[in-house]
C-alpha atoms as a PDB file:
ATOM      1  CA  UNK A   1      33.672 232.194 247.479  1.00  0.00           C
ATOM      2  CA  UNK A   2      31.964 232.018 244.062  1.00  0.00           C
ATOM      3  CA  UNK A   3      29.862 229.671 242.168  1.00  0.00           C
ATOM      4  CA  UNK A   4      30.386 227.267 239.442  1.00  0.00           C
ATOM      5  CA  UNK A   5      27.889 229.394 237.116  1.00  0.00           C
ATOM      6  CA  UNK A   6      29.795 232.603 237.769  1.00  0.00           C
ATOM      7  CA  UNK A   7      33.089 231.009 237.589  1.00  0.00           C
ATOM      8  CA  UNK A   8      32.083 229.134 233.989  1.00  0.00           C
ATOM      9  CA  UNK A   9      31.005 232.463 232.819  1.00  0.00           C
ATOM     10  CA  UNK A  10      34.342 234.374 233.808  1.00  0.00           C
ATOM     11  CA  UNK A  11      36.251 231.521 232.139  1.00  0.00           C
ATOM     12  CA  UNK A  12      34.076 231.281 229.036  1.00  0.00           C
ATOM     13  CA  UNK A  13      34.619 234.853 228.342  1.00  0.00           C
ATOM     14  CA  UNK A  14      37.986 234.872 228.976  1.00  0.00           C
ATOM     15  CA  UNK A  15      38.627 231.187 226.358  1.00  0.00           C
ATOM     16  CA  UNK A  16      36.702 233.528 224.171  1.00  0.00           C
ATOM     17  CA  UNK A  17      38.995 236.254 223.994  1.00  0.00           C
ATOM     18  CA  UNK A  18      41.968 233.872 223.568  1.00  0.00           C
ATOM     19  CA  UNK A  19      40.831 230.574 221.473  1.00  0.00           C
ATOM     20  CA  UNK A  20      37.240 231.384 219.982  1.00  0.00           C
ATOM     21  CA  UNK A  21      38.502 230.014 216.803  1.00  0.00           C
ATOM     22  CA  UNK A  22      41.033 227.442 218.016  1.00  0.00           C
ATOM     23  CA  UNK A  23      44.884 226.895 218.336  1.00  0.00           C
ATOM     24  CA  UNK A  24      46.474 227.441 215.423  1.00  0.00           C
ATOM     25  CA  UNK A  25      49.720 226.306 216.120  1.00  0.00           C
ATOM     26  CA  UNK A  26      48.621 223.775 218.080  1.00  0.00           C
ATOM     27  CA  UNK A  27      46.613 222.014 215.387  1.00  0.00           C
ATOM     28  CA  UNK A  28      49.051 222.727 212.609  1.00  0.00           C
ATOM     29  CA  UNK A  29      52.507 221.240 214.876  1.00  0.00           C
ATOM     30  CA  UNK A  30      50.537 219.054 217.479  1.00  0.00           C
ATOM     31  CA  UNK A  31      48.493 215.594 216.529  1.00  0.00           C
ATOM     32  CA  UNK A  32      45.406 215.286 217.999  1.00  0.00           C
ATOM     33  CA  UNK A  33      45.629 212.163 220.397  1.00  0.00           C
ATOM     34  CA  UNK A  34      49.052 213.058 221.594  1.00  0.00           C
ATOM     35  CA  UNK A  35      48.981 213.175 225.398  1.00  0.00           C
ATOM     36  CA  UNK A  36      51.195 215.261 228.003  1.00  0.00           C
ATOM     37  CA  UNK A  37      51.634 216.043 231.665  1.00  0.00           C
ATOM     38  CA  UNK A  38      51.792 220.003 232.819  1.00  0.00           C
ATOM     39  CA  UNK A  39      52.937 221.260 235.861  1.00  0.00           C
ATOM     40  CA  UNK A  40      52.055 224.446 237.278  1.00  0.00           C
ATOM     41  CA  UNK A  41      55.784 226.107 238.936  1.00  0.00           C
ATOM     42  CA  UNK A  42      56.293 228.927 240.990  1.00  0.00           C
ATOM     43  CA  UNK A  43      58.766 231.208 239.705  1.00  0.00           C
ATOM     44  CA  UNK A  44      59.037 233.183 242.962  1.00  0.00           C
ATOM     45  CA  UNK A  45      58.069 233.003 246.307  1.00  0.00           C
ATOM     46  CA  UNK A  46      53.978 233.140 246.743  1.00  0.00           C
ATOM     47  CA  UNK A  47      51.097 232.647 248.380  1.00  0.00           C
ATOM     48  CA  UNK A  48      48.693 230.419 246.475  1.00  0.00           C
ATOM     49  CA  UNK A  49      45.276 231.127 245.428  1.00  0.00           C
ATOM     50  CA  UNK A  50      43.621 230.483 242.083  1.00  0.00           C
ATOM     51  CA  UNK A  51      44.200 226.653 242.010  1.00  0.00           C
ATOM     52  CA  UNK A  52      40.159 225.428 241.742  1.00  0.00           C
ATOM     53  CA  UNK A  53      40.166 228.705 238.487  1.00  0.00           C
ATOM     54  CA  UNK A  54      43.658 227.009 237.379  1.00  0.00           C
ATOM     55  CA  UNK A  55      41.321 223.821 237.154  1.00  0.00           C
ATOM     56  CA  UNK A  56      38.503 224.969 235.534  1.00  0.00           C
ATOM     57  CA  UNK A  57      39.878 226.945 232.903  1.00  0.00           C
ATOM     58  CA  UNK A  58      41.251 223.166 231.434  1.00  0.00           C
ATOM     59  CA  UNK A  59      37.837 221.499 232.265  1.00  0.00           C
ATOM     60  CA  UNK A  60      36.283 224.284 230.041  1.00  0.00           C
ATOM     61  CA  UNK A  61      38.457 223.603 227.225  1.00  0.00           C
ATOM     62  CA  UNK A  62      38.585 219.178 228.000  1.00  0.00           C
ATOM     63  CA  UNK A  63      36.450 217.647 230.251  1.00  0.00           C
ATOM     64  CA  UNK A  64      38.470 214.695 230.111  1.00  0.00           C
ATOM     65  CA  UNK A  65      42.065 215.875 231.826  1.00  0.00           C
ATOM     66  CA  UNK A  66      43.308 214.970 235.181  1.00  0.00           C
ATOM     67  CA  UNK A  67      44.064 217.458 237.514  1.00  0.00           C
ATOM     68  CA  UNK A  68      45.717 217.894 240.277  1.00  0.00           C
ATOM     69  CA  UNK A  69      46.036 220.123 243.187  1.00  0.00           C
ATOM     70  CA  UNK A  70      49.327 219.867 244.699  1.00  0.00           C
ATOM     71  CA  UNK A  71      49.526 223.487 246.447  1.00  0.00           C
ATOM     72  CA  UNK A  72      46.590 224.410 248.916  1.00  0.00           C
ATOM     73  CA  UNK A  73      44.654 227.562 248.455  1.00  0.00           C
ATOM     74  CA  UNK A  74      46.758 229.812 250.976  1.00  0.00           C
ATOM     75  CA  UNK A  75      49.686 227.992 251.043  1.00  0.00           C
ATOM     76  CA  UNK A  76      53.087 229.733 251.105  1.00  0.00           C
ATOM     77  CA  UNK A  77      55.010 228.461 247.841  1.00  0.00           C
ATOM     78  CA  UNK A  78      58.568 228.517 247.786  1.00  0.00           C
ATOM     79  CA  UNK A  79      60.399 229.173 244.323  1.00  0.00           C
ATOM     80  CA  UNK A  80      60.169 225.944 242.217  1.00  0.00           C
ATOM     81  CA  UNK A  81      57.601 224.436 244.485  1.00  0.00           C
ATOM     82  CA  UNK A  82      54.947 222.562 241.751  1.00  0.00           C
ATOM     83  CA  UNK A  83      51.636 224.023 242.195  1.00  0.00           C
ATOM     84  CA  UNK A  84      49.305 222.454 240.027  1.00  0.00           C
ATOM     85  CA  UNK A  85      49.644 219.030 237.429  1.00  0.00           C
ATOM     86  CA  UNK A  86      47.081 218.451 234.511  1.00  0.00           C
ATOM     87  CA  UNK A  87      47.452 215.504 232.160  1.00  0.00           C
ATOM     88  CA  UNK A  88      45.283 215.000 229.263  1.00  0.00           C
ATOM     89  CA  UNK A  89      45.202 216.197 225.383  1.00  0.00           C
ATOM     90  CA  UNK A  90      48.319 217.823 224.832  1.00  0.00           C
ATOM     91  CA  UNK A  91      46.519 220.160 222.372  1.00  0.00           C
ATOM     92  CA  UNK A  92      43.985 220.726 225.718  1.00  0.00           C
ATOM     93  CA  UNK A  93      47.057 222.203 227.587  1.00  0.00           C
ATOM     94  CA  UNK A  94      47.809 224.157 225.275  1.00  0.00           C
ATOM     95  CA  UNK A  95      44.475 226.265 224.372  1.00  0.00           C
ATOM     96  CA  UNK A  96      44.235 226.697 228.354  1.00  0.00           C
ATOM     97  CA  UNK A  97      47.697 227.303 229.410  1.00  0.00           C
ATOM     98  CA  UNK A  98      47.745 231.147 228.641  1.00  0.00           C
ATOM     99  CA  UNK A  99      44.338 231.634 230.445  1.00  0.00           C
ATOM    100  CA  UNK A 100      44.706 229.593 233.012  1.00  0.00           C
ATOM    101  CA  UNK A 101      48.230 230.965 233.994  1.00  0.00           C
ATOM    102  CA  UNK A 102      46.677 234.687 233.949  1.00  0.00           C
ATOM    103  CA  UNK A 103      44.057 233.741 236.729  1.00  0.00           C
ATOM    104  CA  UNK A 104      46.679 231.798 238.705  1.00  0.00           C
ATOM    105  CA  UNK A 105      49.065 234.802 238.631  1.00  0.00           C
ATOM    106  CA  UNK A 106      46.647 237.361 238.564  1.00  0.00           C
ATOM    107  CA  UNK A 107      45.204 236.180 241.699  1.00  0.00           C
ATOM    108  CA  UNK A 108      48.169 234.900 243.682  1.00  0.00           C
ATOM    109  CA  UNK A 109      49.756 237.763 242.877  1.00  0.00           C
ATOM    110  CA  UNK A 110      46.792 239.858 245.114  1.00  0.00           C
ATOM    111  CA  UNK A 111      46.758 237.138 247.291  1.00  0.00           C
ATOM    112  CA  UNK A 112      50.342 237.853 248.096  1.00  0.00           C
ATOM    113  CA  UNK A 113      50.570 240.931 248.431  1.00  0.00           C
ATOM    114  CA  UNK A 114      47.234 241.306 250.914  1.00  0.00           C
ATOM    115  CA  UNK A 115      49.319 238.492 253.015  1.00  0.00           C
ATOM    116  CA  UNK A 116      52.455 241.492 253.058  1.00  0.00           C
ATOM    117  CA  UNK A 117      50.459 243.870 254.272  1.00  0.00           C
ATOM    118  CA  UNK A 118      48.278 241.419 257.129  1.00  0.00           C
ATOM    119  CA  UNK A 119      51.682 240.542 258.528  1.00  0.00           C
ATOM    120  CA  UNK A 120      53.067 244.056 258.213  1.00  0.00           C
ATOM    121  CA  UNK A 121      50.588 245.008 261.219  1.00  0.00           C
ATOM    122  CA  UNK A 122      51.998 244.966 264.487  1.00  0.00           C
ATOM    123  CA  UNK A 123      51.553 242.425 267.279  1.00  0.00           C
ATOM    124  CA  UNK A 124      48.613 244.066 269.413  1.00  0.00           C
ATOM    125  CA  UNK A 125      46.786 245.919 266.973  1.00  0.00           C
ATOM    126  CA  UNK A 126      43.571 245.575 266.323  1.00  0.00           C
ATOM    127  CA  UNK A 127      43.683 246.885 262.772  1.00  0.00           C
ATOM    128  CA  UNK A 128      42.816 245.109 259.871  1.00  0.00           C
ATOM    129  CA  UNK A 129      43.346 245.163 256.486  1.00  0.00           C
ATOM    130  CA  UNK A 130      40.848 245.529 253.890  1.00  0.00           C
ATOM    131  CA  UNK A 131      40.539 245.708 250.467  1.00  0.00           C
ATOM    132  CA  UNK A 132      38.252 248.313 248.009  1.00  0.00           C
ATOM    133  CA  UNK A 133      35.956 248.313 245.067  1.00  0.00           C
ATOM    134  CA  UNK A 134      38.678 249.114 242.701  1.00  0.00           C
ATOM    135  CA  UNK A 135      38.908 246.104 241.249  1.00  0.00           C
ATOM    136  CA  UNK A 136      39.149 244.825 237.398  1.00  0.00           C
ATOM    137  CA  UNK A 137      35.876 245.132 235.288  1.00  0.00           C
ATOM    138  CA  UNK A 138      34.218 241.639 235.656  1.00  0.00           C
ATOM    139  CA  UNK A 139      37.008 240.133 238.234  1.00  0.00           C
ATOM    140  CA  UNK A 140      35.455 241.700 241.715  1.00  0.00           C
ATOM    141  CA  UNK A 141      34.800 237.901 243.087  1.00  0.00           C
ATOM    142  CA  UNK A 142      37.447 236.261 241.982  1.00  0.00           C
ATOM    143  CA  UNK A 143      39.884 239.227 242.926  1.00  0.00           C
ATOM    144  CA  UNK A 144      38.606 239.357 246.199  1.00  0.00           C
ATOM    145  CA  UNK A 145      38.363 235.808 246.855  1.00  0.00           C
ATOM    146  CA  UNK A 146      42.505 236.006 246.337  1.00  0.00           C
ATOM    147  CA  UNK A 147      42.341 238.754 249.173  1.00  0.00           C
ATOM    148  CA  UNK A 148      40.737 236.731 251.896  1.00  0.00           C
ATOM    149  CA  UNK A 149      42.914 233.688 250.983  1.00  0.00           C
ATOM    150  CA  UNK A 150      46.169 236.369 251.500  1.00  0.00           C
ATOM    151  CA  UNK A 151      44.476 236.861 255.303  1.00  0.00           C
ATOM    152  CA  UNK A 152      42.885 240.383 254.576  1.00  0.00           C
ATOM    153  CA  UNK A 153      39.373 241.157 254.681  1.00  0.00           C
ATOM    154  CA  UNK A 154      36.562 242.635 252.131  1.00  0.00           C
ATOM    155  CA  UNK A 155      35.212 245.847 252.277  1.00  0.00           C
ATOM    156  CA  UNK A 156      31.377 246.674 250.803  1.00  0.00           C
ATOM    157  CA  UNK A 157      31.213 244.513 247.925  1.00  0.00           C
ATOM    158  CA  UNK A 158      28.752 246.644 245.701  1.00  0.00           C
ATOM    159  CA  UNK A 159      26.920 249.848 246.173  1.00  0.00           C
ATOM    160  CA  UNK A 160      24.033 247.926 247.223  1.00  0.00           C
ATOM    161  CA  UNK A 161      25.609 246.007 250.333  1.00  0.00           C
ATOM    162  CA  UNK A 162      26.044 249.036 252.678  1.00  0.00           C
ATOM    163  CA  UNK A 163      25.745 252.780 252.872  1.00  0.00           C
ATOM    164  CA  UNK A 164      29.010 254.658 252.485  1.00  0.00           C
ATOM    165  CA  UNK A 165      29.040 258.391 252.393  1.00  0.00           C
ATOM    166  CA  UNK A 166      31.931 259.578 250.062  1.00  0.00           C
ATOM    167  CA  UNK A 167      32.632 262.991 249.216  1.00  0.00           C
ATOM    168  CA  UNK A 168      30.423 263.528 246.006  1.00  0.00           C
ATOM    169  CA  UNK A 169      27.460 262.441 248.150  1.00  0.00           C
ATOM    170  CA  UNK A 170      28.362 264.833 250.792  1.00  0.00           C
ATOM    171  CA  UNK A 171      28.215 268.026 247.843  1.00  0.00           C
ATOM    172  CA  UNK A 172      25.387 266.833 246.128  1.00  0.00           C
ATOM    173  CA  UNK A 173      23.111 265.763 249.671  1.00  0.00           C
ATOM    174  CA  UNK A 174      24.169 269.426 250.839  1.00  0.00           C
ATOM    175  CA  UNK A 175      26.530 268.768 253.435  1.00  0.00           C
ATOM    176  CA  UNK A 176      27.990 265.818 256.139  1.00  0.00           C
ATOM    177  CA  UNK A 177      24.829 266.317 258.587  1.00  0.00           C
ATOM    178  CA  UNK A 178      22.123 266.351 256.242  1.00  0.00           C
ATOM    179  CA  UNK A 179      23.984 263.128 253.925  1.00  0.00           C
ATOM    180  CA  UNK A 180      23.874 261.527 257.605  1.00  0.00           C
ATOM    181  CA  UNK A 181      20.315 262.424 258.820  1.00  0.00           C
ATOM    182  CA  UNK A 182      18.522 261.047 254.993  1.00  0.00           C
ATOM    183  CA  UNK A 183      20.814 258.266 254.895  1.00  0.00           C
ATOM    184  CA  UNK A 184      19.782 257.388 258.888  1.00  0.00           C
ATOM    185  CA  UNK A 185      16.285 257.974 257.908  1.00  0.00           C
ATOM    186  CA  UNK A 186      16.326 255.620 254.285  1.00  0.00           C
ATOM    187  CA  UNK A 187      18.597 252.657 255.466  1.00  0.00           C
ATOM    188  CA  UNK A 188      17.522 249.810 257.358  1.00  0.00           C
ATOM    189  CA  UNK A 189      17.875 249.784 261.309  1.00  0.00           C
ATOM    190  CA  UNK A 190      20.330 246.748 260.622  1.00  0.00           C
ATOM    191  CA  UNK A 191      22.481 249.217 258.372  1.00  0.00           C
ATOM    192  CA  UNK A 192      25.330 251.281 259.920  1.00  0.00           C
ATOM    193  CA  UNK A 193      26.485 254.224 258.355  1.00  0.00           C
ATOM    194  CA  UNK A 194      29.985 254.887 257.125  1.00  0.00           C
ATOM    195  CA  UNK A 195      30.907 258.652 255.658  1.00  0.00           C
ATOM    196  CA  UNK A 196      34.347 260.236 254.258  1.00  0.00           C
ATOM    197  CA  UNK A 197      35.727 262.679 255.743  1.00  0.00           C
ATOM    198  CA  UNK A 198      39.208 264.477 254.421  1.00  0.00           C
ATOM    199  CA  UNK A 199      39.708 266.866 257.985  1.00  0.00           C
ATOM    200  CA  UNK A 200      39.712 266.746 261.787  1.00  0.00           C
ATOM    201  CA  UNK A 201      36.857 269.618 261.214  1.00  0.00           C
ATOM    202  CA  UNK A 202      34.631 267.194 259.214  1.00  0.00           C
ATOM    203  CA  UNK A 203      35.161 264.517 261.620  1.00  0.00           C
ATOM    204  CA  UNK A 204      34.027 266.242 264.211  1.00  0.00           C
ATOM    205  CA  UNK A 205      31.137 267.417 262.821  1.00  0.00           C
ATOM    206  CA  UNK A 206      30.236 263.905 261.389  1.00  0.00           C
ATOM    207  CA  UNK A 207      30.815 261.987 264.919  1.00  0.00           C
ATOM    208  CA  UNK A 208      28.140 265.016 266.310  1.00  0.00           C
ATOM    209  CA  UNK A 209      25.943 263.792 262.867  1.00  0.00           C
ATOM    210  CA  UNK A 210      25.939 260.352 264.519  1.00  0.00           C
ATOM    211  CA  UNK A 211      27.906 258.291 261.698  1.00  0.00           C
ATOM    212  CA  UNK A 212      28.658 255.085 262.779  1.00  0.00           C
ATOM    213  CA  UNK A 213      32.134 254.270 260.697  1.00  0.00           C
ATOM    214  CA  UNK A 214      34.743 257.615 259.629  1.00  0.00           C
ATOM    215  CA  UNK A 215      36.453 256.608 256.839  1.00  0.00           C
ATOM    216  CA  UNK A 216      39.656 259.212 257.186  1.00  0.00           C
ATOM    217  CA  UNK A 217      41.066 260.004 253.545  1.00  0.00           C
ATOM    218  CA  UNK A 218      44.620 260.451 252.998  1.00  0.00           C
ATOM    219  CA  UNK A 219      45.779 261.428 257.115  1.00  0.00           C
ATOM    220  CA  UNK A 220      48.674 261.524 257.856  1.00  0.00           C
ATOM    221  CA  UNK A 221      49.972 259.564 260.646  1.00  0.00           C
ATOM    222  CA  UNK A 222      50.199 262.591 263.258  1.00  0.00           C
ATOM    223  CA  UNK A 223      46.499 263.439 262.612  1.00  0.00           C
ATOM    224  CA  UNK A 224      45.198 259.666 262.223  1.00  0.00           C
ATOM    225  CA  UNK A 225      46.378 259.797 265.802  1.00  0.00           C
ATOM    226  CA  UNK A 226      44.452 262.990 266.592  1.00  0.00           C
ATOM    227  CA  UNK A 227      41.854 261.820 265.254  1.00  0.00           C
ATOM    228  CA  UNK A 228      41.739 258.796 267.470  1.00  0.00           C
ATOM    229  CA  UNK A 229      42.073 260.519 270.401  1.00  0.00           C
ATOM    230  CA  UNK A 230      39.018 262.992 269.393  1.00  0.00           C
ATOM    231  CA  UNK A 231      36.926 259.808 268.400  1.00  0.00           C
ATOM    232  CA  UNK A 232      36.891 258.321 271.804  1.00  0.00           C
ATOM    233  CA  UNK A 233      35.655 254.946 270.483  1.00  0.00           C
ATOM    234  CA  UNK A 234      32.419 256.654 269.371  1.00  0.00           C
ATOM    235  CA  UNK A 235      32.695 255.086 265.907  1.00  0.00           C
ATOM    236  CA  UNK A 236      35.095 253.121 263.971  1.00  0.00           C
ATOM    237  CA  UNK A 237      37.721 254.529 262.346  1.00  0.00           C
ATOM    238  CA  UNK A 238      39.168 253.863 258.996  1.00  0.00           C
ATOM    239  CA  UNK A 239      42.261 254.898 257.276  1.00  0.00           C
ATOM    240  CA  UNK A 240      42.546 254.764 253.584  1.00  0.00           C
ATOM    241  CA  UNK A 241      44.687 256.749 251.372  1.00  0.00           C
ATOM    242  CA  UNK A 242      47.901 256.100 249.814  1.00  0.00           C
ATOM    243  CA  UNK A 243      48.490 253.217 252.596  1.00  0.00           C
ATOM    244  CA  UNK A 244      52.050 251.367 251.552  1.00  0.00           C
ATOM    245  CA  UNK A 245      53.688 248.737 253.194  1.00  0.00           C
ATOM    246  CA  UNK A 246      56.090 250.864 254.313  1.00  0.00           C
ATOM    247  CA  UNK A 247      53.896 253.002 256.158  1.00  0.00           C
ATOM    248  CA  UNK A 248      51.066 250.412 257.165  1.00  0.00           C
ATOM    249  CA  UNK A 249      52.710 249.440 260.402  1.00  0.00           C
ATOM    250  CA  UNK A 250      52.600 253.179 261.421  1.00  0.00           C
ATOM    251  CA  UNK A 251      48.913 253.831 260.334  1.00  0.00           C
ATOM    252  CA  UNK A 252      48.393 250.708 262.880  1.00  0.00           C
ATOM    253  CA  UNK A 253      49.920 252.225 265.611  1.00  0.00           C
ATOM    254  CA  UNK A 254      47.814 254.897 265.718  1.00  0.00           C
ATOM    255  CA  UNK A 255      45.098 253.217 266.731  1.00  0.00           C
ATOM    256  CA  UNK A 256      42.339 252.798 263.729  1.00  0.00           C
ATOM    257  CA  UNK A 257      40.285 250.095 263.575  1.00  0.00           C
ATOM    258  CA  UNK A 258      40.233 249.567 259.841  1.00  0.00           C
ATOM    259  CA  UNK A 259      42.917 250.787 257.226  1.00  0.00           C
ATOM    260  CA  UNK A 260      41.576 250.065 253.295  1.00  0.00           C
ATOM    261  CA  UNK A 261      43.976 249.585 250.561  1.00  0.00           C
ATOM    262  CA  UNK A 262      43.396 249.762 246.891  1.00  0.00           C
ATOM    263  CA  UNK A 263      46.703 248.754 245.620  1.00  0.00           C
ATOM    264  CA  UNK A 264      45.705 245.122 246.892  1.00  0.00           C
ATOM    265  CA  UNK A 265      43.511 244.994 243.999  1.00  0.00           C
ATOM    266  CA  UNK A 266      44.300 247.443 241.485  1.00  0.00           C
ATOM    267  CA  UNK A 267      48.300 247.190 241.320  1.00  0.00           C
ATOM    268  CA  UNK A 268      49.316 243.866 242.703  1.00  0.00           C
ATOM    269  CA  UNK A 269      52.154 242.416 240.412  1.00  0.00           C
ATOM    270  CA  UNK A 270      51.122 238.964 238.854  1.00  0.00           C
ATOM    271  CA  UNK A 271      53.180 236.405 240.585  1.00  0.00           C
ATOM    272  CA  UNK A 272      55.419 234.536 238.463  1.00  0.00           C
ATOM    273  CA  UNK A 273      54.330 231.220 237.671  1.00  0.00           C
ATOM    274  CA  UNK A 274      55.369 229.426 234.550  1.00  0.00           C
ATOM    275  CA  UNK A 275      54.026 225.695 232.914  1.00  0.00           C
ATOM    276  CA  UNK A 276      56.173 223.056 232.317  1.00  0.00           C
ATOM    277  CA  UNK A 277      55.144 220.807 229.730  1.00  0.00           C
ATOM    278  CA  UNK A 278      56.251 216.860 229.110  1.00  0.00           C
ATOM    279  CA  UNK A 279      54.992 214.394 226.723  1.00  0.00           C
ATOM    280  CA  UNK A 280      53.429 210.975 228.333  1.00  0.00           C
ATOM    281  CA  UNK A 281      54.499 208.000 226.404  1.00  0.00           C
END
């Protein structure tokens, strides 16, 4: 998942950005010991994720409010289903209700849409669905925290946590074999190596280099297929490339092992969730 410290820091920065000097409406309409009751309502239908950020964004602004959980991380909301409650300051709720609703949306939003695409794959299949590192400046964790709770996986995390060939590295090592043979040599044993290719020509030529994951950029579905066939299970194949859900189910069928998609991160629509607010007599 995350820890706290991370999570505070996120949060902090984010409070920052949105209330480093205060409410001002709040303080000028609101008295201070007025107390109310907010409840976190989805607007649409949604898989949840962001509930324990939800939290903590209102614990960073009062440590004194009551909060409660009443949607489970991966749950399947229904419109109008309450999420989350917090009672407390009503002058609290109101600092954190911007921020917190931007991480709650933000991220159930991803998760959402990674759960679309998981259950887009055909019955059988042994692809999987996995996200990339294009992900918001600062977010990575969080985002991709709200992609395993949708039911997809994580690629590489960081450019330290496995070797992955791409294209650049192929021009400026001097070609697929040699980017293979210094990357085989420098990596530990425990690493496997994963290289781009962009045609059934490179493929070839990087399954005779010894690569142990192809990622295939931008096939199409006739030569994913080929390209299956001219693997023969020698390494593990991954699609990636303008993968929609309208096409995902296809990509599956061809075979792959893996098929990456960016747009789980970097265009997922926030999911609508809204705050109701009530005063507590």
């Amino acid at each position: 998942m995350f820890s706290i410290g991370q999570l505070d820091r996120i949060i902090d920065q984010a409070l920052a950005e949105d209330a480093n000097g205060g409410d001002l409406t709040s303080e000028a309409t609101v008295d201070a010991g007025t107390l109310a009751r907010a409840v976190a309502v989805a607007r649409q239908d949604l898989v949840v994720c962001g509930g324990p950020v939800f939290a903590r964004v209102f614990e960073r602004v009062d440590r004194d409010v009551g909060i409660r959980l009443a949607a489970p991380e991966g749950a399947r909301a229904k419109n109008g289903d309450e999420l989350f409650v917090i009672e407390g300051r009503a002058r609290a709720l109101l600092v954190g209700e911007r921020t917190a609703l931007n991480f709650a949306q933000r991220l159930s939003g991803i998760a959402t849409l990674a759960a679309a695409f998981v259950q887009a794959i055909p019955p059988g299949s042994k692809a999987v669905i996995v996200d990339t590192r294009k992900t918001t400046p600062g977010l990575r964790a969080l985002e991709r925290y709200a992609v395993r709770t949708g039911g997809a996986k994580n690629h590489r995390n960081d450019l330290t946590s496995a070797v992955f060939i791409k294209d650049n590295h192929i021009v400026a090592a001097g070609g697929i074999e040699r980017a293979v043979a210094r990357a085989r040599a420098y990596a530990p044993h425990t690493s496997r190596i994963e290289i781009e290719v962009q045609t059934l020509d490179e493929l070839d030529i990087a399954l005779r280099a010894g690569a142990d994951v192809v990622l295939l950029d931008n096939f199409d579905v006739d030569t994913l297929s080929i390209a299956v066939a001219l693997a023969r299970g020698r390494a593990v194949l991954e699609a990636s490339g303008g993968v929609t859900l309208d096409k995902v189910e296809a990509i599956a069928n061809t075979g792959v092992d893996v098929i990456s998609v960016g747009a789980l991160t970097h265009s997922a629509p926030a999911a609508d969730i809204g705050l109701d607010l009530e005063l507590l007599s």
